[in-house]
C-alpha atoms as a PDB file:
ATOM      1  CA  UNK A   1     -28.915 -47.204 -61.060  1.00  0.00           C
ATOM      2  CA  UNK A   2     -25.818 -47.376 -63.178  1.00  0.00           C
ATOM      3  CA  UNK A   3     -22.983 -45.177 -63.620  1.00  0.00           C
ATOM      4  CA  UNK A   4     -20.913 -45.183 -66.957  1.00  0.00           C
ATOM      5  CA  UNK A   5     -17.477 -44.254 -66.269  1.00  0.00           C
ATOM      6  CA  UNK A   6     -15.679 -43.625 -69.743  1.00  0.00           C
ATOM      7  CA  UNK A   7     -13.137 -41.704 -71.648  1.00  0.00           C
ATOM      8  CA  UNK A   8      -9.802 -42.289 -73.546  1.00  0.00           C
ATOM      9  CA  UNK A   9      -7.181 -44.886 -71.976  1.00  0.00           C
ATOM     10  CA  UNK A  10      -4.728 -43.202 -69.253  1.00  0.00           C
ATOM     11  CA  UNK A  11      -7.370 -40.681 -67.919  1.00  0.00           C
ATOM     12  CA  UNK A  12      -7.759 -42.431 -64.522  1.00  0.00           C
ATOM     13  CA  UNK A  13     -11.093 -44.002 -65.176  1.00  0.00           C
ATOM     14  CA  UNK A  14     -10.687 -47.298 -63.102  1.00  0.00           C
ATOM     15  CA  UNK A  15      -8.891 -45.322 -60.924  1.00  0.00           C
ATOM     16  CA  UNK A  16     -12.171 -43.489 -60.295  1.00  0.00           C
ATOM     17  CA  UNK A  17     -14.642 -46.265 -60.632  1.00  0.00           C
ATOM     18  CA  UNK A  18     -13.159 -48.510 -58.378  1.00  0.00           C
ATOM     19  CA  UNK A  19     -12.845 -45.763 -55.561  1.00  0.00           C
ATOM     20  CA  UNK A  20     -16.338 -44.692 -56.422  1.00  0.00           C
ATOM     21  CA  UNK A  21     -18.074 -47.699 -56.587  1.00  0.00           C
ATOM     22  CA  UNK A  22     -16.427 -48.716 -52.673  1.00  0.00           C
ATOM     23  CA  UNK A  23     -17.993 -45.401 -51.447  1.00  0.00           C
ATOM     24  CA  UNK A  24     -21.408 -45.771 -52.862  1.00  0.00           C
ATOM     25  CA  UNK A  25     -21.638 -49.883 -51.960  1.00  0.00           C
ATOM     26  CA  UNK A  26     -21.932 -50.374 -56.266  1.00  0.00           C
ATOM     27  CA  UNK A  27     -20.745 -53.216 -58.132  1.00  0.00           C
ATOM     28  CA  UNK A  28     -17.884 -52.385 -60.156  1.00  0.00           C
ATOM     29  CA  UNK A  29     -17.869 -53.906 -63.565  1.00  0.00           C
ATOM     30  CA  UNK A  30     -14.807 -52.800 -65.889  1.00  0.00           C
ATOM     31  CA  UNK A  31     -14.028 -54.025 -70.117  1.00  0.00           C
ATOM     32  CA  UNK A  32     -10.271 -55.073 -69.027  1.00  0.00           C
ATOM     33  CA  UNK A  33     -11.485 -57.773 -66.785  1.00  0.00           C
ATOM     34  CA  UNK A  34     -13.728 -58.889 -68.817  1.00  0.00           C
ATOM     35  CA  UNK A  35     -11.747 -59.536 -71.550  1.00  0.00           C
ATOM     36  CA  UNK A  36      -9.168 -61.350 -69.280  1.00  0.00           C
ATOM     37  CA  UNK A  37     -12.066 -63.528 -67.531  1.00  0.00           C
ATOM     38  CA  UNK A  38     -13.145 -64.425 -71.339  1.00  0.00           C
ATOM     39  CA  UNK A  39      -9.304 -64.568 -72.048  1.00  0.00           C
ATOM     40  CA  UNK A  40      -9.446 -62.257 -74.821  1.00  0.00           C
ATOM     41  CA  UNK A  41      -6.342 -60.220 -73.632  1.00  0.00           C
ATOM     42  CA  UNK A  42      -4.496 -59.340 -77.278  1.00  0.00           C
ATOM     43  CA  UNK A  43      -7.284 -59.722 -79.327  1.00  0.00           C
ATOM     44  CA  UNK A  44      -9.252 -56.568 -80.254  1.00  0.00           C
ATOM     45  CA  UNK A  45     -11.295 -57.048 -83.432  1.00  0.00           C
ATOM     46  CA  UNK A  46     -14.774 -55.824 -83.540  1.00  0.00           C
ATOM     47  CA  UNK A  47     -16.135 -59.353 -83.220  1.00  0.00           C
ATOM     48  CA  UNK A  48     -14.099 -60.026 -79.869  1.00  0.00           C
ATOM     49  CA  UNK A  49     -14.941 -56.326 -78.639  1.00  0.00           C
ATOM     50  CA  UNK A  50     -18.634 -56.896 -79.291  1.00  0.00           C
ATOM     51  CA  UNK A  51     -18.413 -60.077 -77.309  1.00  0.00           C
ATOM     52  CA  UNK A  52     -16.740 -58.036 -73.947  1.00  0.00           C
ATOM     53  CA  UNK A  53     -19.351 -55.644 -74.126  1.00  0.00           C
ATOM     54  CA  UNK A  54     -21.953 -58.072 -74.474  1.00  0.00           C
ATOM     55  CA  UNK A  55     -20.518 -60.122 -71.453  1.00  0.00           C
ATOM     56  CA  UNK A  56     -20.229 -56.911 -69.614  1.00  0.00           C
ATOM     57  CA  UNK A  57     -24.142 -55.715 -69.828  1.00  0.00           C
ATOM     58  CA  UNK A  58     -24.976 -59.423 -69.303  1.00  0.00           C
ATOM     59  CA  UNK A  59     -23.229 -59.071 -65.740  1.00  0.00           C
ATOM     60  CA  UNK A  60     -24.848 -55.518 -65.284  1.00  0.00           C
ATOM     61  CA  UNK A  61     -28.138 -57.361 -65.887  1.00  0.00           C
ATOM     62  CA  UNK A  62     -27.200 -60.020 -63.206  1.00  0.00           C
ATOM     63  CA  UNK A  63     -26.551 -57.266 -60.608  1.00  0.00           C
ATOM     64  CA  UNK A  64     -29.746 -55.482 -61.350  1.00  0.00           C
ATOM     65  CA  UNK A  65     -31.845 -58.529 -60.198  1.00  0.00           C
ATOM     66  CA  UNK A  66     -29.753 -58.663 -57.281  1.00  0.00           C
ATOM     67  CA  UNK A  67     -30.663 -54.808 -56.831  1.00  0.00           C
ATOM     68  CA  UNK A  68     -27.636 -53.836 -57.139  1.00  0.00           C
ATOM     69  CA  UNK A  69     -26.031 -50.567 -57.916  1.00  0.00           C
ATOM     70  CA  UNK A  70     -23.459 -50.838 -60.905  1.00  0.00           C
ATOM     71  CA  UNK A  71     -20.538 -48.512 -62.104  1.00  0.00           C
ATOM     72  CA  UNK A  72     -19.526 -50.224 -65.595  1.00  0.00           C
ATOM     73  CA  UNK A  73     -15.856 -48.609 -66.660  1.00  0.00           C
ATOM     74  CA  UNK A  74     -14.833 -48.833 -70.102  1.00  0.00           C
ATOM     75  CA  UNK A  75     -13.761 -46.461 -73.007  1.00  0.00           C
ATOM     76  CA  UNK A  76     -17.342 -46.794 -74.866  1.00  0.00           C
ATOM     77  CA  UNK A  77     -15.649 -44.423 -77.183  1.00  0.00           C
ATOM     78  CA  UNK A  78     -18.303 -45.142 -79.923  1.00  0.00           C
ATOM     79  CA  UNK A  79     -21.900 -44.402 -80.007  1.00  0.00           C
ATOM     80  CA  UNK A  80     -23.361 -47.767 -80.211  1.00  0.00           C
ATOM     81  CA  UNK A  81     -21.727 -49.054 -77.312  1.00  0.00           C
ATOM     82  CA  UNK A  82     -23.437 -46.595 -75.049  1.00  0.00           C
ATOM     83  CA  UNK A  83     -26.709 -46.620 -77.108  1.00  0.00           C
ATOM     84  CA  UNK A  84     -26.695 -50.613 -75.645  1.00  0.00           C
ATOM     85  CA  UNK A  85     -26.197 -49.930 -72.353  1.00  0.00           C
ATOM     86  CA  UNK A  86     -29.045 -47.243 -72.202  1.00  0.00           C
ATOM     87  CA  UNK A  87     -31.398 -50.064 -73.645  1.00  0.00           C
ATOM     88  CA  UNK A  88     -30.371 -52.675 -71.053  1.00  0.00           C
ATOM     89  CA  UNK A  89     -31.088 -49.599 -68.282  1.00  0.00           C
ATOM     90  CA  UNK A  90     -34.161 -48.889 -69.712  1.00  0.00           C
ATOM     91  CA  UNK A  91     -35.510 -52.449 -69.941  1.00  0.00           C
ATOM     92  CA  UNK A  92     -34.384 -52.795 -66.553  1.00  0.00           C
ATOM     93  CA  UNK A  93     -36.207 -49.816 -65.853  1.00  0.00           C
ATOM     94  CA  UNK A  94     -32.836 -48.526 -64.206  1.00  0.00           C
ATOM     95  CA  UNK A  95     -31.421 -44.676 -64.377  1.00  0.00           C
ATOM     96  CA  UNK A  96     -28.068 -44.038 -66.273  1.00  0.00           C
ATOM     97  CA  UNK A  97     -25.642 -41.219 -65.198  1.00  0.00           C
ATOM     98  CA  UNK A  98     -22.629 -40.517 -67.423  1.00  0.00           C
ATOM     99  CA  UNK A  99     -19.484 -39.511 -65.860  1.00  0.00           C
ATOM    100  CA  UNK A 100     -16.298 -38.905 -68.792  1.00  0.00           C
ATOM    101  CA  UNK A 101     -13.100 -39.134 -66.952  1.00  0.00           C
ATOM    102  CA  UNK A 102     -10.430 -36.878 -68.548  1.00  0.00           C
ATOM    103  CA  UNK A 103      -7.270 -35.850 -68.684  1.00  0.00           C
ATOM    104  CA  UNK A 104      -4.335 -33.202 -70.128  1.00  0.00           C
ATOM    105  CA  UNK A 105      -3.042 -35.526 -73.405  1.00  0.00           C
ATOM    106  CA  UNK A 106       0.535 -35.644 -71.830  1.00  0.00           C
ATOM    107  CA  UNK A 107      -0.287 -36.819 -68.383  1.00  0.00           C
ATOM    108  CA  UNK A 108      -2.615 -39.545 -70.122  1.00  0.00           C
ATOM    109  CA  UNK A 109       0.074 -40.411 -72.641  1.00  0.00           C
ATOM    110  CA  UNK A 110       2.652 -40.583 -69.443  1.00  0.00           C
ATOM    111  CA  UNK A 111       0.238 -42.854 -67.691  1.00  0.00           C
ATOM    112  CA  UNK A 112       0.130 -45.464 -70.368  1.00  0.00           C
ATOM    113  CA  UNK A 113       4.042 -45.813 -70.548  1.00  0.00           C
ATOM    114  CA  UNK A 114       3.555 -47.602 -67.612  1.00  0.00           C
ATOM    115  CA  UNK A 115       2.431 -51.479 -66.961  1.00  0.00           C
ATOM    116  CA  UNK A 116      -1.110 -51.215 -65.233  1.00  0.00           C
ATOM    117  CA  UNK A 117      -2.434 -54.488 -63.702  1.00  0.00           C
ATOM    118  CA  UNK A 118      -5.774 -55.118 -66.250  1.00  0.00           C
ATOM    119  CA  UNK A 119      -4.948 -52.568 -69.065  1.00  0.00           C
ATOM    120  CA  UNK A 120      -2.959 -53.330 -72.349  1.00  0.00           C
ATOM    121  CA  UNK A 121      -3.733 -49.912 -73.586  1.00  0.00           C
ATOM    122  CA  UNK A 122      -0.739 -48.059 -74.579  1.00  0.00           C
ATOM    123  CA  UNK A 123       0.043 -44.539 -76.553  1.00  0.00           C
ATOM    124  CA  UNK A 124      -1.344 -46.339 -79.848  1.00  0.00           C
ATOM    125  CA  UNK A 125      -4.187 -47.813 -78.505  1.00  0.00           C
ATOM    126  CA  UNK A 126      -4.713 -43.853 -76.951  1.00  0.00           C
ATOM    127  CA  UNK A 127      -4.133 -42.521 -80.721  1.00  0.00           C
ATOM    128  CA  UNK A 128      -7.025 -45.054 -82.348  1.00  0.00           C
ATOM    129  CA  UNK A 129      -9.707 -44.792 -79.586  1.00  0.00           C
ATOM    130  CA  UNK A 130      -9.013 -40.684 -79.999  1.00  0.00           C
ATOM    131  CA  UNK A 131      -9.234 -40.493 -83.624  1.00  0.00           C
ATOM    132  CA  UNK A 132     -12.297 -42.791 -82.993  1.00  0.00           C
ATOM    133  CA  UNK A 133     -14.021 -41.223 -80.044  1.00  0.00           C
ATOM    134  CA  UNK A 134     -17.855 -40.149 -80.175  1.00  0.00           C
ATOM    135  CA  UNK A 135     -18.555 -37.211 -77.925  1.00  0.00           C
ATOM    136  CA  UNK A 136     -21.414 -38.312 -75.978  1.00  0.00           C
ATOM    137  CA  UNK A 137     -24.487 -35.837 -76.537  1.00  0.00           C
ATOM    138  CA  UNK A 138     -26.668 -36.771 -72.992  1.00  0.00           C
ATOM    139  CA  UNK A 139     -25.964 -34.960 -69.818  1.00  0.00           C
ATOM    140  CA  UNK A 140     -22.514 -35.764 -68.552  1.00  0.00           C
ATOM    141  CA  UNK A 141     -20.170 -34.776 -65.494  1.00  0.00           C
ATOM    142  CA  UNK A 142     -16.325 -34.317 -67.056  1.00  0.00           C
ATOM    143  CA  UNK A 143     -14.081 -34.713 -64.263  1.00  0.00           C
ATOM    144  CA  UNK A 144     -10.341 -34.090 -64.966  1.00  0.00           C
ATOM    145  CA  UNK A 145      -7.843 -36.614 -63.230  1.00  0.00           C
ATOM    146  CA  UNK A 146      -4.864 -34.801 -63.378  1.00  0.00           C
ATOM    147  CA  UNK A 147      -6.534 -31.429 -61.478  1.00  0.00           C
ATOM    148  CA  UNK A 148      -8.997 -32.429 -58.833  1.00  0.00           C
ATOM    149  CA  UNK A 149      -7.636 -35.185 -56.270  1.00  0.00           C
ATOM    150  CA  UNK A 150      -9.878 -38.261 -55.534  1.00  0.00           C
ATOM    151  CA  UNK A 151     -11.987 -36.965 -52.874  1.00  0.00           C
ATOM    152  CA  UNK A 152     -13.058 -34.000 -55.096  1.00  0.00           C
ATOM    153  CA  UNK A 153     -13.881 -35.996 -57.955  1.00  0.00           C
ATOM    154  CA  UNK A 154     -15.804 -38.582 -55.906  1.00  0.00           C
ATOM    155  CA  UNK A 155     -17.791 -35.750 -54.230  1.00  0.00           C
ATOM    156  CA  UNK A 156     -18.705 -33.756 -57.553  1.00  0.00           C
ATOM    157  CA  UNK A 157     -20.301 -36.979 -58.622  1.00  0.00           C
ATOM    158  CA  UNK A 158     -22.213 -37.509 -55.778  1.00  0.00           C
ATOM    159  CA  UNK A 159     -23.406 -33.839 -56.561  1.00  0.00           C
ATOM    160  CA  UNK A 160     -24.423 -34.755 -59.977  1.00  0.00           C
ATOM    161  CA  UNK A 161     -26.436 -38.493 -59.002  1.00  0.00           C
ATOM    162  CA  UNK A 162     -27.804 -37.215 -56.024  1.00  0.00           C
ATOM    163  CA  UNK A 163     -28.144 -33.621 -56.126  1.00  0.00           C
END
């Protein structure tokens, strides 16, 4: 299976994936390391983004021939983006479950005044990808970062894969 983990920057995504994808054994796959390992930190023109995304599914496909469970984390604020990633799942013959990680605009914009280890993202980078965002029209879990703690989070979506 694969687990998208997306939303706008500073809602605790990684956060969530990383934590999530050491309880359930998944590989955890996220855009900001990807860019870095392709050494594309700065540069954020379509033509680069298209290239991190494309590097991305190519290591989701890798994992899926090792069996692998994958939780890829990444913005995927626009349409297409996701509309990829459901192809590659459903040539791989793979189920999809969409988790958007959110939270209250002032604790996200808080967050991203700080320096985070992968991220560049900061309040302008929030401001574009908002303006920008494509609500996602498939069945989706929101969970909210600044009101449920890790545990509860990390259980709800074990709720919504598993039942």
């Amino acid at each position: 299976m694969i687990i998208l983990v997306f939303g706008l920057p500073g809602t605790g995504k990684t956060y969530f994936a990383k934590h999530f994808a050491e309880k359930l054994g998944a590989v955890h796959l996220n855009t900001d390391i990807v860019r870095e390992k392709l050494q594309f930190k700065g540069h954020y023109d379509e033509k680069t983004k298209q290239q991190v995304y494309n590097e991305l599914f190519k290591q989701a496909q890798m994992e899926f021939k090792n069996e692998a469970d994958v939780i890829v984390d990444g913005t995927f604020h626009v349409s297409r983006r996701r509309e990829q990633l459901e192809k590659l799942t459903n040539e791989e013959n793979k189920n999809i479950y969409y988790i958007e990680i959110k939270a209250d605009e002032n604790k996200a914009r808080k967050r991203l005044k700080k320096s985070r280890k992968h991220s560049e993202a900061g309040v302008d980078v929030y401001e574009t990808i908002k303006n920008e965002f494509e609500p996602l029209n498939n069945n989706c879990l929101e969970l909210w970062s600044d009101r449920e703690d890790i545990e509860e989070m990390m259980k709800k979506a074990e709720q919504y894969i598993y039942g």
